[in-house]
Protein backbone atom coordinates (compact mmCIF):
# COMPACT_ATOMS: atom_id res chain seq x y z
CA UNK A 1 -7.32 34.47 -2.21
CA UNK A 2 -9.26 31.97 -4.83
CA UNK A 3 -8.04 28.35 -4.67
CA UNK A 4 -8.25 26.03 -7.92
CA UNK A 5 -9.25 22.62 -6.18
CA UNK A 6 -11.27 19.32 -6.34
CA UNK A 7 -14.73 18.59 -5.58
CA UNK A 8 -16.00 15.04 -4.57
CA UNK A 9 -19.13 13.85 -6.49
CA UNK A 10 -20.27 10.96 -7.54
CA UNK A 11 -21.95 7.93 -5.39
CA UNK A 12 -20.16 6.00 -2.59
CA UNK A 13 -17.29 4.13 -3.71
CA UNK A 14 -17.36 5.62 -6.92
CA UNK A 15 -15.46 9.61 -6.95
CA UNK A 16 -15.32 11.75 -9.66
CA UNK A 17 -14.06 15.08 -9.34
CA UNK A 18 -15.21 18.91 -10.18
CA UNK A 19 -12.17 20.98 -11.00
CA UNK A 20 -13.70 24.08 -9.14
CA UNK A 21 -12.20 27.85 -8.20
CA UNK A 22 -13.33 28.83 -5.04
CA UNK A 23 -12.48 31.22 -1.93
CA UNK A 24 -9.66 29.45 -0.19
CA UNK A 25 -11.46 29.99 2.81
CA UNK A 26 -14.31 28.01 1.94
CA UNK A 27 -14.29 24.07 2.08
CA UNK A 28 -15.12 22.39 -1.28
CA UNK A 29 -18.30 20.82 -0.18
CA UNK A 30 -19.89 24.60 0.67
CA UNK A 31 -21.18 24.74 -3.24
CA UNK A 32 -19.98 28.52 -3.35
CA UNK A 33 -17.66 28.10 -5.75
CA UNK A 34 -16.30 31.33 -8.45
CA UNK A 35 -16.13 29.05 -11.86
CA UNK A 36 -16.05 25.56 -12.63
CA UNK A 37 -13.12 24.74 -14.44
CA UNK A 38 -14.01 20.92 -15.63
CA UNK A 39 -14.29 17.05 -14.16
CA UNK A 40 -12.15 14.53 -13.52
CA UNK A 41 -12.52 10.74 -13.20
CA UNK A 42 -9.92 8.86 -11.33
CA UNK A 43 -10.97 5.29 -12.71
CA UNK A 44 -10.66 6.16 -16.50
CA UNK A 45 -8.52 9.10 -16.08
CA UNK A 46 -10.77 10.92 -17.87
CA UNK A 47 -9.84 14.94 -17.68
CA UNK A 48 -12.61 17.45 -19.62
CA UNK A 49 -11.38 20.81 -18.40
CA UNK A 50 -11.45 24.85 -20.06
CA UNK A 51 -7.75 25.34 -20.32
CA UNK A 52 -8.15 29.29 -21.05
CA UNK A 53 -10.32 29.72 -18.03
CA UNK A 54 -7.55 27.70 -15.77
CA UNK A 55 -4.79 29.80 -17.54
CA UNK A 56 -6.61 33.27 -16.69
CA UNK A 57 -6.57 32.07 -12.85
CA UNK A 58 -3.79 30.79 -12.43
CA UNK A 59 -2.15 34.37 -14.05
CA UNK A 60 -4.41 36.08 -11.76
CA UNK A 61 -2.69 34.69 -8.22
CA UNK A 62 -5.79 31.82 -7.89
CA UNK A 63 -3.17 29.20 -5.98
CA UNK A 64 -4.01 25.10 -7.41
CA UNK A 65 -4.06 22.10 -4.91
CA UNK A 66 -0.80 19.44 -5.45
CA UNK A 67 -3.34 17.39 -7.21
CA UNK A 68 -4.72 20.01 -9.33
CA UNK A 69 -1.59 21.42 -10.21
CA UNK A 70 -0.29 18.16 -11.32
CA UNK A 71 -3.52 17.71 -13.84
CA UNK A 72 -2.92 21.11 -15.16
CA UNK A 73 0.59 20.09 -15.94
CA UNK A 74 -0.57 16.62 -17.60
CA UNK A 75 -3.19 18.32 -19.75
CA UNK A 76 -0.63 21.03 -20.91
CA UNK A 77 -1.34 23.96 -19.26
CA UNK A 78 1.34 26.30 -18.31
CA UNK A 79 1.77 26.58 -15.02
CA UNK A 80 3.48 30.33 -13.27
CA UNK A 81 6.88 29.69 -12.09
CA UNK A 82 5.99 30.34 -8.25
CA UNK A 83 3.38 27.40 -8.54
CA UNK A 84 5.59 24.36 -7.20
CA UNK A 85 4.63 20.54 -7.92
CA UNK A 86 5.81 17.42 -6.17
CA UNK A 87 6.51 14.86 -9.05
CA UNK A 88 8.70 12.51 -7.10
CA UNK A 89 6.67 12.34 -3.16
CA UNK A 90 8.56 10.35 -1.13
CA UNK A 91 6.80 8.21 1.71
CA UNK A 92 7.64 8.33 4.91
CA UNK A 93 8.83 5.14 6.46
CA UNK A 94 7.98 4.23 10.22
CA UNK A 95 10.32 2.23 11.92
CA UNK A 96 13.48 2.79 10.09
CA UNK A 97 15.56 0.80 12.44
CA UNK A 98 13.86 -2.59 11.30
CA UNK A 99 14.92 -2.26 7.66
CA UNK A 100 17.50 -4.76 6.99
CA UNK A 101 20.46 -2.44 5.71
CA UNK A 102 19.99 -0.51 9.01
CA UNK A 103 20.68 -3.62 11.18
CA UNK A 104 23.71 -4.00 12.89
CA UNK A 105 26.26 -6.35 11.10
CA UNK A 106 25.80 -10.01 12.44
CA UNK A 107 29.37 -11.65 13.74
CA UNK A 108 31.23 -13.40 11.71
CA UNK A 109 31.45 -16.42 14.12
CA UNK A 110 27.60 -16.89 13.92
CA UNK A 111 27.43 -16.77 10.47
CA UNK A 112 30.08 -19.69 9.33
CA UNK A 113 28.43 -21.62 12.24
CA UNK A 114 25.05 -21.70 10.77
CA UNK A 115 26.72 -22.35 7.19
CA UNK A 116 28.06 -25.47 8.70
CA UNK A 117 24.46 -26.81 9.74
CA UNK A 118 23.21 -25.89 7.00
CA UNK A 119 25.97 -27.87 4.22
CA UNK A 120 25.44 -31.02 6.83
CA UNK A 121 23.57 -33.26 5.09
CA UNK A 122 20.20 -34.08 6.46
CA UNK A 123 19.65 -37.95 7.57
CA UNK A 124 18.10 -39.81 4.48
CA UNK A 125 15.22 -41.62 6.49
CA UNK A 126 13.12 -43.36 3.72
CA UNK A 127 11.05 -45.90 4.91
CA UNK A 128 11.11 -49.24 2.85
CA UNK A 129 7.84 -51.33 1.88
CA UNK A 130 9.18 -53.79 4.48
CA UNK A 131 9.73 -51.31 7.21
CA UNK A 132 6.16 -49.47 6.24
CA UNK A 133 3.96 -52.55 7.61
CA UNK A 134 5.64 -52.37 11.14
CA UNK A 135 5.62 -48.34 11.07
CA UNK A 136 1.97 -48.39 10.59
CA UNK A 137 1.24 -51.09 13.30
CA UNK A 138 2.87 -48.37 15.34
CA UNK A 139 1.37 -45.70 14.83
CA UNK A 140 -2.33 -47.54 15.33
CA UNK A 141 -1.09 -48.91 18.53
CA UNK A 142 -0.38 -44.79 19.72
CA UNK A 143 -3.45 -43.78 18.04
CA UNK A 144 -5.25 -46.47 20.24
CA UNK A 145 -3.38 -45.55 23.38
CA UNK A 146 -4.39 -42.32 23.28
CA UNK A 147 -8.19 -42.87 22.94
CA UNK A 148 -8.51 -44.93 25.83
CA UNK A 149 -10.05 -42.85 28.56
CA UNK A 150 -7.36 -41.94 31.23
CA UNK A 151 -9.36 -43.48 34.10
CA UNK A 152 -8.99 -47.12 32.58
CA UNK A 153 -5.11 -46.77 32.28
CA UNK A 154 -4.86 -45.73 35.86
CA UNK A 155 -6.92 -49.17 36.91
CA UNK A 156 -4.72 -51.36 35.00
């Protein structure tokens, strides 16, 4: 059975495609390949490819990859009824029970508790200019607490 697929080229990091026919059996990078249908470059989008060739296969049973069959589609080819494309994939999601409209329903109790803190007003705590002269004698009298060596505290 022939198989209308993709063939990497191009240097590392950079892929463009071969639109290729080829024995199902045989992996793309084997280089036996029936006809080459036309490229395809996945950073421009570019898409050169012999629509009459890809028609004659694909009415003569050749079966296209998902991807293939999807650039046959955008470039207007018509595709044989038992050929099937995925338009809308849908990915599979791993640990469904952490989604938020799968977790149980929190209590009610709980909820108007923590609405409570949060309407409380918070403690207005501004420091005036004559409250800022002590609060920084403070905090150098910590600061020099805490590099004295331990063994000098212990003496005193």
């Amino acid at each position: 059975m022939l198989a209308i697929r993709m063939q990497r080229t191009g240097r590392k990091g950079h892929a463009q495609f071969r639109l290729i026919v080829q024995e199902s059996r045989r992996s793309p990078s084997s280089g036996n390949i029936v006809a080459a249908l036309g490229n395809y470059d996945p950073h421009t989008k570019a898409i050169t490819l012999d629509k009459e060739k890809a028609a004659t296969f694909l009415n003569n049973g050749a079966q296209p990859s998902a991807r293939v069959a999807m650039l046959l589609k955008k470039e207007g080819v018509k595709l044989p009824s038992w050929v099937r494309t995925d338009d809308k994939r849908q990915k599979t999601i791993k640990n469904t029970d952490k989604l938020r409209r799968n977790r149980p329903a929190e209590p009610k109790e709980e909820a108007a508790s923590n609405e409570e803190v949060a309407e409380a007003p918070a403690p207005a705590e501004a420091v005036t200019s004559e409250e800022a002269p002590a609060v920084e004698e403070a905090v150098a009298a910590a600061v020099e607490e805490a590099e004295t060596p331990a063994a000098e505290t212990t003496e005193a």
